[in-house]
N, C-alpha and C. Protein backbone atom coordinates (compact mmCIF):
# COMPACT_ATOMS: atom_id res chain seq x y z
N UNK A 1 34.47 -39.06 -42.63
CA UNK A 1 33.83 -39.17 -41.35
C UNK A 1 34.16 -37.96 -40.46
N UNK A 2 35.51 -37.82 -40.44
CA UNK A 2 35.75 -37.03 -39.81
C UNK A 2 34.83 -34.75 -40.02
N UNK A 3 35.00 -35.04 -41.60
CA UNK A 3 34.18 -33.72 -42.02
C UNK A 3 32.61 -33.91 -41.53
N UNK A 4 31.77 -34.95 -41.03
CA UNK A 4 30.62 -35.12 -40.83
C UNK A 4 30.68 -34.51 -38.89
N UNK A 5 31.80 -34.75 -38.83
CA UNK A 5 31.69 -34.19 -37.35
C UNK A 5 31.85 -32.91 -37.10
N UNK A 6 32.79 -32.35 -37.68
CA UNK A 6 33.37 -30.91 -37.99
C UNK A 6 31.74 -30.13 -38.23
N UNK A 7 31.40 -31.06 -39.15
CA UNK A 7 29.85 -29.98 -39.90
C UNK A 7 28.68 -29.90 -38.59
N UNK A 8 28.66 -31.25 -38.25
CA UNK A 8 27.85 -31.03 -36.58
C UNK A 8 28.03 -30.38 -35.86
N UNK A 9 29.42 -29.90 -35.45
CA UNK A 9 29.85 -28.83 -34.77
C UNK A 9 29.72 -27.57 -34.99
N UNK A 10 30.20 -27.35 -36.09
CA UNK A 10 29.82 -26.19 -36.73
C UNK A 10 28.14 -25.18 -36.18
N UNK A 11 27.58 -26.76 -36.75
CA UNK A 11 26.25 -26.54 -36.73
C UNK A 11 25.60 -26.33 -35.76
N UNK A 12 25.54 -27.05 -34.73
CA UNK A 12 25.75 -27.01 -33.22
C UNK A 12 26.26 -25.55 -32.88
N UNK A 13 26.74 -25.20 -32.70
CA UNK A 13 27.52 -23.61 -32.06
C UNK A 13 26.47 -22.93 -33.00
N UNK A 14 26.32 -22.93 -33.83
CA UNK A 14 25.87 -21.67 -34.79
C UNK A 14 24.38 -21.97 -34.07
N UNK A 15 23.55 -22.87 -33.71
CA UNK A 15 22.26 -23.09 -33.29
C UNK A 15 22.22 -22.61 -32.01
N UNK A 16 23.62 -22.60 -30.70
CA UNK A 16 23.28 -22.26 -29.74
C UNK A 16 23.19 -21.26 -29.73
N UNK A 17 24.26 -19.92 -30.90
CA UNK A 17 24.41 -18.90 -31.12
C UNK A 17 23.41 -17.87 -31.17
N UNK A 18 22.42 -18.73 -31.86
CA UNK A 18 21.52 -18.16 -32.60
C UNK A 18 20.33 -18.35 -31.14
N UNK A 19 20.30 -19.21 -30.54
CA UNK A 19 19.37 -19.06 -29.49
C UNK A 19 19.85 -18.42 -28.35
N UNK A 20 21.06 -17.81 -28.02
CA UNK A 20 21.54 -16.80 -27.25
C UNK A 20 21.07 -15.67 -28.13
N UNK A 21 21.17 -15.22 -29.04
CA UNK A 21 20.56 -13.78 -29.51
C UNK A 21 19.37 -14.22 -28.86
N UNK A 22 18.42 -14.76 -29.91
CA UNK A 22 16.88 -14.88 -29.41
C UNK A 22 16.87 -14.44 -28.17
N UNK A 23 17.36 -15.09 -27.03
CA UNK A 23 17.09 -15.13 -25.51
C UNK A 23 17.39 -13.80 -24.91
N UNK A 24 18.98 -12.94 -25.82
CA UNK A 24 19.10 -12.01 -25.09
C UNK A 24 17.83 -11.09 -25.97
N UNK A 25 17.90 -11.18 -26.77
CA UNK A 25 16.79 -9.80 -27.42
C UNK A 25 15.24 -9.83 -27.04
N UNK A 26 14.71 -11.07 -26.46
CA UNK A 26 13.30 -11.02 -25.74
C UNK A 26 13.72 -10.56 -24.18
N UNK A 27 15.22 -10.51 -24.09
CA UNK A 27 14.86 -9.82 -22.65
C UNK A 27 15.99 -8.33 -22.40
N UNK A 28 16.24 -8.00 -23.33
CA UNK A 28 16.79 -6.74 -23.55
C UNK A 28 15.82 -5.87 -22.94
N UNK A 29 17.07 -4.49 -22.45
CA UNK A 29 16.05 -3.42 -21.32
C UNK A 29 15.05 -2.71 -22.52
N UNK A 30 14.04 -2.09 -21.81
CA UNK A 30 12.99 -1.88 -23.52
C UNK A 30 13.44 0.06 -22.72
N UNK A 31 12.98 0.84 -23.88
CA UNK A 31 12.96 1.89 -23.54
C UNK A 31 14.21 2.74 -23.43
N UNK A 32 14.00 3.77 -21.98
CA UNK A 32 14.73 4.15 -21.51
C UNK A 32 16.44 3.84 -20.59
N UNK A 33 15.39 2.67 -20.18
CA UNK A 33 16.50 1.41 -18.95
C UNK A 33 17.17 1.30 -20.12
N UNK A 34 18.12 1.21 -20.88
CA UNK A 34 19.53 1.07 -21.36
C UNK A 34 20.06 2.43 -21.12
N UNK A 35 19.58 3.44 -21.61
CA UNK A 35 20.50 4.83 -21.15
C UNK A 35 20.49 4.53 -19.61
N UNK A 36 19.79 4.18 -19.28
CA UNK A 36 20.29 4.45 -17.23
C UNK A 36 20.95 3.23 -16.87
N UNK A 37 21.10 2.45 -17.64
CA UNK A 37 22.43 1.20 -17.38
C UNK A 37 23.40 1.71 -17.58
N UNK A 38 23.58 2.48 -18.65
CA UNK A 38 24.63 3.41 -19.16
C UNK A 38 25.38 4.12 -18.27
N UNK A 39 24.32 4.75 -17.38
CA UNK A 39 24.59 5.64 -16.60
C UNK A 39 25.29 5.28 -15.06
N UNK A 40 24.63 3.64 -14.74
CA UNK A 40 25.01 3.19 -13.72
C UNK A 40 25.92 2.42 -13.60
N UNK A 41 26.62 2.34 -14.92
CA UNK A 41 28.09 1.38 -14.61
C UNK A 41 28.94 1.35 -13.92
N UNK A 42 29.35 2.39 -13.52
CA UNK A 42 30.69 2.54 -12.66
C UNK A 42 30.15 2.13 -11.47
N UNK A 43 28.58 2.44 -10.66
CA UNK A 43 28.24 1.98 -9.67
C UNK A 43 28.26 0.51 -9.60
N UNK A 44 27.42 -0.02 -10.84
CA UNK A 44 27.24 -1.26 -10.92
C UNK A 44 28.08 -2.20 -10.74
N UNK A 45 29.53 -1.72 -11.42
CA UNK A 45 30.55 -2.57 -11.40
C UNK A 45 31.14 -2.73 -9.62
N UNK A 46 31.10 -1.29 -9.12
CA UNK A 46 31.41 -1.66 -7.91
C UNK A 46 30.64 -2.72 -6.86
N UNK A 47 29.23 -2.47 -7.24
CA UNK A 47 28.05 -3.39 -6.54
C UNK A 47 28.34 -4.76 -7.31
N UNK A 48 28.94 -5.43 -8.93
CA UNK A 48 29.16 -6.63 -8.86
C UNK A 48 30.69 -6.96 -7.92
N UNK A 49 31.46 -6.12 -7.76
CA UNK A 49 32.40 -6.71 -7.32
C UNK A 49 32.40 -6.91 -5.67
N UNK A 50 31.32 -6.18 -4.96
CA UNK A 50 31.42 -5.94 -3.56
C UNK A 50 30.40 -7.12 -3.40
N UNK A 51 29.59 -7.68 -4.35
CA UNK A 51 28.75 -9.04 -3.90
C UNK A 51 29.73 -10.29 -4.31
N UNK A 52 30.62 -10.04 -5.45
CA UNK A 52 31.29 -11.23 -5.69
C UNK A 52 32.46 -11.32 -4.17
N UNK A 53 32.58 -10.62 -3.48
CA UNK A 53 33.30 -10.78 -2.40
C UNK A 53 33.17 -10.73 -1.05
N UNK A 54 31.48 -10.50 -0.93
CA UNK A 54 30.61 -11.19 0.06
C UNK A 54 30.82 -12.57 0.73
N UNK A 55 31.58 -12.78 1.21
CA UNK A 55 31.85 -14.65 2.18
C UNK A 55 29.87 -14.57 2.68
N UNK A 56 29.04 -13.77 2.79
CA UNK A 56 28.02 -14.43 3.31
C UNK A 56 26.84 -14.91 2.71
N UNK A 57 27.11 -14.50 1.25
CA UNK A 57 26.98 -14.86 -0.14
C UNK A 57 26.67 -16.39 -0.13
N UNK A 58 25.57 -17.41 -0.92
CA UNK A 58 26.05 -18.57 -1.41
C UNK A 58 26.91 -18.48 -2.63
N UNK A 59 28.12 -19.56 -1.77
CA UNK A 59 28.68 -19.61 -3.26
C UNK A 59 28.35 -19.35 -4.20
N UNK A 60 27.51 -20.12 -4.87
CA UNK A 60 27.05 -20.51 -6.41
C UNK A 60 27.34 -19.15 -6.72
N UNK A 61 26.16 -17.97 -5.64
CA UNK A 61 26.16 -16.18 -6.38
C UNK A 61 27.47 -15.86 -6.32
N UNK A 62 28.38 -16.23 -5.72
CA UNK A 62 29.89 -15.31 -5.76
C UNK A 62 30.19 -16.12 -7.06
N UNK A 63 29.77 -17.29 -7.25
CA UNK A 63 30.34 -17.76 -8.52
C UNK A 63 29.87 -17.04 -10.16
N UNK A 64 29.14 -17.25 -9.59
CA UNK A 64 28.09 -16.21 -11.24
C UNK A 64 28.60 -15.03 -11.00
N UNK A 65 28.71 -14.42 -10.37
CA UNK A 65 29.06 -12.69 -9.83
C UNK A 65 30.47 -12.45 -10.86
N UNK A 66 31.58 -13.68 -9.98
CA UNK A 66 32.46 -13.73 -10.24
C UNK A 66 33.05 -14.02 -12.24
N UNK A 67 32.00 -15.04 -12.99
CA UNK A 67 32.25 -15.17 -14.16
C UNK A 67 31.87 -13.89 -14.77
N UNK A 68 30.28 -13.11 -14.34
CA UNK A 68 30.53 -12.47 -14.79
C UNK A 68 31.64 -10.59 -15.23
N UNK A 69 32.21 -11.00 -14.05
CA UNK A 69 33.01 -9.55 -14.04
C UNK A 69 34.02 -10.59 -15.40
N UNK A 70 34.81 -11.67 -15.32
CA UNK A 70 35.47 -11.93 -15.99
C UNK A 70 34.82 -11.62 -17.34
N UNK A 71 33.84 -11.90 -17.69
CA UNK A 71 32.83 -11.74 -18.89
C UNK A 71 33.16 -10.18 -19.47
N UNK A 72 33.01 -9.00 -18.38
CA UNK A 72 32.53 -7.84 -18.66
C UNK A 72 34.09 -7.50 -18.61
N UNK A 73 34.91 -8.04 -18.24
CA UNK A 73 36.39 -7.62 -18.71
C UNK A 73 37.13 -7.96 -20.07
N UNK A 74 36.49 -9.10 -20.55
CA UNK A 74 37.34 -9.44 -21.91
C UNK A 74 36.44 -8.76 -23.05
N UNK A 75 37.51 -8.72 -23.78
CA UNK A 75 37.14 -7.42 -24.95
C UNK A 75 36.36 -8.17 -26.06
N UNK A 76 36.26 -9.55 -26.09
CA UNK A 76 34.86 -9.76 -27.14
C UNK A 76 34.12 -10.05 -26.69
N UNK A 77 32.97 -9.71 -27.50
CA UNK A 77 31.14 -10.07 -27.10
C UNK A 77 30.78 -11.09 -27.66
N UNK A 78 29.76 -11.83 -26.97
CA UNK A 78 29.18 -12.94 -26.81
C UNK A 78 28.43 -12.58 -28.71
N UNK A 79 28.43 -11.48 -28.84
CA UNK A 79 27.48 -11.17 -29.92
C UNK A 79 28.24 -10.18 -30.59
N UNK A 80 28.55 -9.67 -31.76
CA UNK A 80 29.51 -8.69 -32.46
C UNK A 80 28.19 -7.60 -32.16
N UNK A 81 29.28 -6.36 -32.34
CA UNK A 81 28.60 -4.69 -32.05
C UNK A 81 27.53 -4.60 -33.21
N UNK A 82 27.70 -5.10 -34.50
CA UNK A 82 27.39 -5.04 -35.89
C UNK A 82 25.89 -5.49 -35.79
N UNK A 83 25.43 -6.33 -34.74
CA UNK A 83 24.17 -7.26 -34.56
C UNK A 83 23.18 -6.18 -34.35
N UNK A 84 22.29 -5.43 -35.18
CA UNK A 84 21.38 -4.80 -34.68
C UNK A 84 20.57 -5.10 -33.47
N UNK A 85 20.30 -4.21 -32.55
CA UNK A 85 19.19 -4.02 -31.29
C UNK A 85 20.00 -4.75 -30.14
N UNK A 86 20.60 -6.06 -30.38
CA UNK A 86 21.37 -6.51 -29.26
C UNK A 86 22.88 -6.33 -29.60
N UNK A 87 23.44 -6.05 -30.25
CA UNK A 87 24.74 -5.28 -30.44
C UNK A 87 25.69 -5.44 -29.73
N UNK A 88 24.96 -3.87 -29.33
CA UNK A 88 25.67 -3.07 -28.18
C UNK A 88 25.15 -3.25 -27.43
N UNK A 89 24.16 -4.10 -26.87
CA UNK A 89 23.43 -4.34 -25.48
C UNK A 89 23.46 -5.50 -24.87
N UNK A 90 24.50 -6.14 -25.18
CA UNK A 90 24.83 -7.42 -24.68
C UNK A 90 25.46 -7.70 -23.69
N UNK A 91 26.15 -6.75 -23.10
CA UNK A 91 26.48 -6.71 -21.62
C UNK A 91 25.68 -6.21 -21.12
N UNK A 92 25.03 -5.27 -21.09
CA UNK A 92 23.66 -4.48 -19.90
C UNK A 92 22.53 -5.88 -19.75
N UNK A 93 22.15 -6.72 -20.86
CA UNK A 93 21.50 -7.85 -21.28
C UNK A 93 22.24 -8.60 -19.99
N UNK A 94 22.64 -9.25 -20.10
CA UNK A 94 23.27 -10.22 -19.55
C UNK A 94 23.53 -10.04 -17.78
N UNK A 95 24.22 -8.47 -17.72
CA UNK A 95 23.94 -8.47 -16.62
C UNK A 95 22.56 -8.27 -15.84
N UNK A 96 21.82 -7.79 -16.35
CA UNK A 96 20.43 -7.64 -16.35
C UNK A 96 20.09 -8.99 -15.65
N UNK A 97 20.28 -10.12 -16.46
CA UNK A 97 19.89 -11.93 -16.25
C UNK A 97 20.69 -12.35 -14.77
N UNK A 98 22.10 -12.11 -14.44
CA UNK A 98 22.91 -12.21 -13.80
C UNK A 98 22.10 -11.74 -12.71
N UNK A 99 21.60 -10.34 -12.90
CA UNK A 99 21.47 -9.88 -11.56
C UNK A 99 20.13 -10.12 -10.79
N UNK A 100 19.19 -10.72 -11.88
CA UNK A 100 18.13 -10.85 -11.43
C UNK A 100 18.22 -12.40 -11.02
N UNK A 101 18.84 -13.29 -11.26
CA UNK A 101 19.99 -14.55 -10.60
C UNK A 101 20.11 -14.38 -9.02
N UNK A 102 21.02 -13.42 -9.52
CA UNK A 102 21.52 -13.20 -7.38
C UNK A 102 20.26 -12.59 -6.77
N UNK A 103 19.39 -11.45 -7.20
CA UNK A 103 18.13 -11.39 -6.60
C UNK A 103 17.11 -12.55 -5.65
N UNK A 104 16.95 -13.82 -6.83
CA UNK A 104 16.80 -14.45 -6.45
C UNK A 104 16.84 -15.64 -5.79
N UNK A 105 18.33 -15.64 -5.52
CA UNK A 105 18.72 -16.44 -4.58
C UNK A 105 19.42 -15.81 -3.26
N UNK A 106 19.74 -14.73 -3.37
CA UNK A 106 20.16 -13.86 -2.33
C UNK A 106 19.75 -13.17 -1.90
N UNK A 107 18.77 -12.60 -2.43
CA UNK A 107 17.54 -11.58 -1.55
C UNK A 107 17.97 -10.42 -2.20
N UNK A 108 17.34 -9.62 -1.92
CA UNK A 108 17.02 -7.59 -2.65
C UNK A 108 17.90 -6.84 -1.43
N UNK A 109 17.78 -7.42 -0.31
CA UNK A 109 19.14 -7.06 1.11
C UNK A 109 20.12 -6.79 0.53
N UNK A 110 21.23 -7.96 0.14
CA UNK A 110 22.01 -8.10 -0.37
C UNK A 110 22.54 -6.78 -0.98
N UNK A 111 21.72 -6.92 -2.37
CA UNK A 111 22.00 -6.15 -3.13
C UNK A 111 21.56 -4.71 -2.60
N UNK A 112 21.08 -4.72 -2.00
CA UNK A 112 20.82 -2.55 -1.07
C UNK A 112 22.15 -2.72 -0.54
N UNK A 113 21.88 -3.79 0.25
CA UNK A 113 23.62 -3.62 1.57
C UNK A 113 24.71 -3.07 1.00
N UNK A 114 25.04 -3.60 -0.46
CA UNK A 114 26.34 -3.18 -0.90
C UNK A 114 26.61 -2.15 -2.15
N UNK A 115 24.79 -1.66 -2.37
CA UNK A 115 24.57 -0.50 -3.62
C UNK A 115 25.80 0.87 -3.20
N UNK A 116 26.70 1.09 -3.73
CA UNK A 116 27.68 2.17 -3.73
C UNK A 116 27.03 3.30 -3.51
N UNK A 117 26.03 3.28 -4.90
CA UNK A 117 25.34 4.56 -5.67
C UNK A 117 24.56 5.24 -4.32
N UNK A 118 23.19 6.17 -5.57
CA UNK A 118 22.19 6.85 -4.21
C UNK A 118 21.21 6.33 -4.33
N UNK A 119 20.09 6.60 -3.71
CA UNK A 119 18.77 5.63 -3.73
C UNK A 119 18.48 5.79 -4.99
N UNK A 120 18.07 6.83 -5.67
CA UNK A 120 17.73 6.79 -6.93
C UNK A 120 18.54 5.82 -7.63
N UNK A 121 19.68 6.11 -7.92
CA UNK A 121 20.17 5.07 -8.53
C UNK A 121 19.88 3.17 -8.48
N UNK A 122 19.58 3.43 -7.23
CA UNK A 122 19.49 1.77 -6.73
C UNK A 122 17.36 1.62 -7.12
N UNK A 123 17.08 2.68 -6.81
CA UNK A 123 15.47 2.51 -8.19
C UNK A 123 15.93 2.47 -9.32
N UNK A 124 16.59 2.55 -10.32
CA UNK A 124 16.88 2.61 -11.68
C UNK A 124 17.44 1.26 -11.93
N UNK A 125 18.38 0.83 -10.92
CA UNK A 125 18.84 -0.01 -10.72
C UNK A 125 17.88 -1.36 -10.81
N UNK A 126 16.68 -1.11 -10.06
CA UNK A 126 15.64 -2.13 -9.98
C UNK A 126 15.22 -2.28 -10.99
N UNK A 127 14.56 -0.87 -11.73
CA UNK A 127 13.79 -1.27 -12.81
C UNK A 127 14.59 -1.65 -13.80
N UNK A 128 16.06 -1.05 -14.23
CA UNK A 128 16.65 -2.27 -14.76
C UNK A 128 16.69 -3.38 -15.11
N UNK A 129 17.01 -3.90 -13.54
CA UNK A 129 16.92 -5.52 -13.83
C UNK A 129 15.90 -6.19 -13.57
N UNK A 130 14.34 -5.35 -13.33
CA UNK A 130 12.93 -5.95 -13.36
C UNK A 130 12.63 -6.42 -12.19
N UNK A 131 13.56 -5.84 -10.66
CA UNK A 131 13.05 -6.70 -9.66
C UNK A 131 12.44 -5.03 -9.08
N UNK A 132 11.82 -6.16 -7.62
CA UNK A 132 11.22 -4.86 -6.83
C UNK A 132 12.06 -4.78 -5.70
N UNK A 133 12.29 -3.70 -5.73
CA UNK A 133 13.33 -2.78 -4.93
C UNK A 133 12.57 -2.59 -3.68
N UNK A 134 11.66 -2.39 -3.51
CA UNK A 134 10.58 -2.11 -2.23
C UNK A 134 10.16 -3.31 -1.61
N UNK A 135 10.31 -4.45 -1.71
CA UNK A 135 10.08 -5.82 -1.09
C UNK A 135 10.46 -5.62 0.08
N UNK A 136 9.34 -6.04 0.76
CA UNK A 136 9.77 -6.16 2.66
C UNK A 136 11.14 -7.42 3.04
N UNK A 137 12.05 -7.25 3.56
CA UNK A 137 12.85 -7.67 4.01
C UNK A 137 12.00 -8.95 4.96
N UNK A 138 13.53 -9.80 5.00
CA UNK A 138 12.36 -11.26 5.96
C UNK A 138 12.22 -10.09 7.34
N UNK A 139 13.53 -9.33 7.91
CA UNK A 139 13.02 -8.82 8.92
C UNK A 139 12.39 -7.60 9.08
N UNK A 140 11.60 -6.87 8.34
CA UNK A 140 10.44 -6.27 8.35
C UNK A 140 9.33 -7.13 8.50
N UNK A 141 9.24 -8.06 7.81
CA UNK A 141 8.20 -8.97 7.45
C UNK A 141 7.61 -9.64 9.14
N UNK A 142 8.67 -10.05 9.80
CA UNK A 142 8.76 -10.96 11.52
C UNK A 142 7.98 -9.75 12.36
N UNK A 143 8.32 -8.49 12.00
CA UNK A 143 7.58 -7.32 13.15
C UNK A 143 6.25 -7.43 13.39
């Protein structure tokens, strides 16, 4: 009895496993956007850590913010390097999802208010993570 549970388990993890690839590789950056994730890390990391410590933040986003820096600090991947196409792209992936998360619950503000980088960067930044960077603010929008 007990090996019938073990094998469900097994089985179980290996199925969610397998639908985390799927999920990250239909939304992996296509193209170019991985070299310019590449490029924007050191910014990026500062922009996740300056939103995970936002008090004006909803929780929930300092909470996601927050798992993921823990995420992008421990040394194994959700996915081994060995995995062709999502590999090595499983952190840019993920944060990619993450960030388009706080986008949408925190607004595109947010994330300008505390961009380190230069504007360009914070366009690369957008197309990155698939949002629009040029969205009128609520207070542009009231004028």
């Amino acid at each position: 009895m007990w090996w019938e549970i073990l094998v469900g388990v097994v089985v179980a993890v290996l199925a969610a496993w397998l639908l985390l690839i799927l999920t990250l590789a239909l939304n992996r950056p296509k193209g170019p956007l991985l070299g310019e994730a590449l490029r924007l890390l050191p910014d990026l990391l500062r922009l996740l850590r300056r939103l995970a410590a936002d008090n004006s933040l909803p929780k929930c986003v300092r909470i996601r913010l927050g798992l993921l820096l823990v995420y992008l600090a421990i040394p194994i991947d959700l996915i081994p390097d060995f995995v062709p196409v999502v590999g090595y792209a499983d952190d840019a992936i993920v944060v990619t999802l993450v960030l388009r998360s706080v986008v949408r619950r925190a607004g595109i503000d947010a994330v300008r208010r505390h961009w380190p980088g230069t504007p360009d960067g914070f366009n690369a930044l957008c197309r990155l993570a698939g949002i629009d960077g040029k969205r009128k603010t609520t207070q542009q929008t009231r004028r």
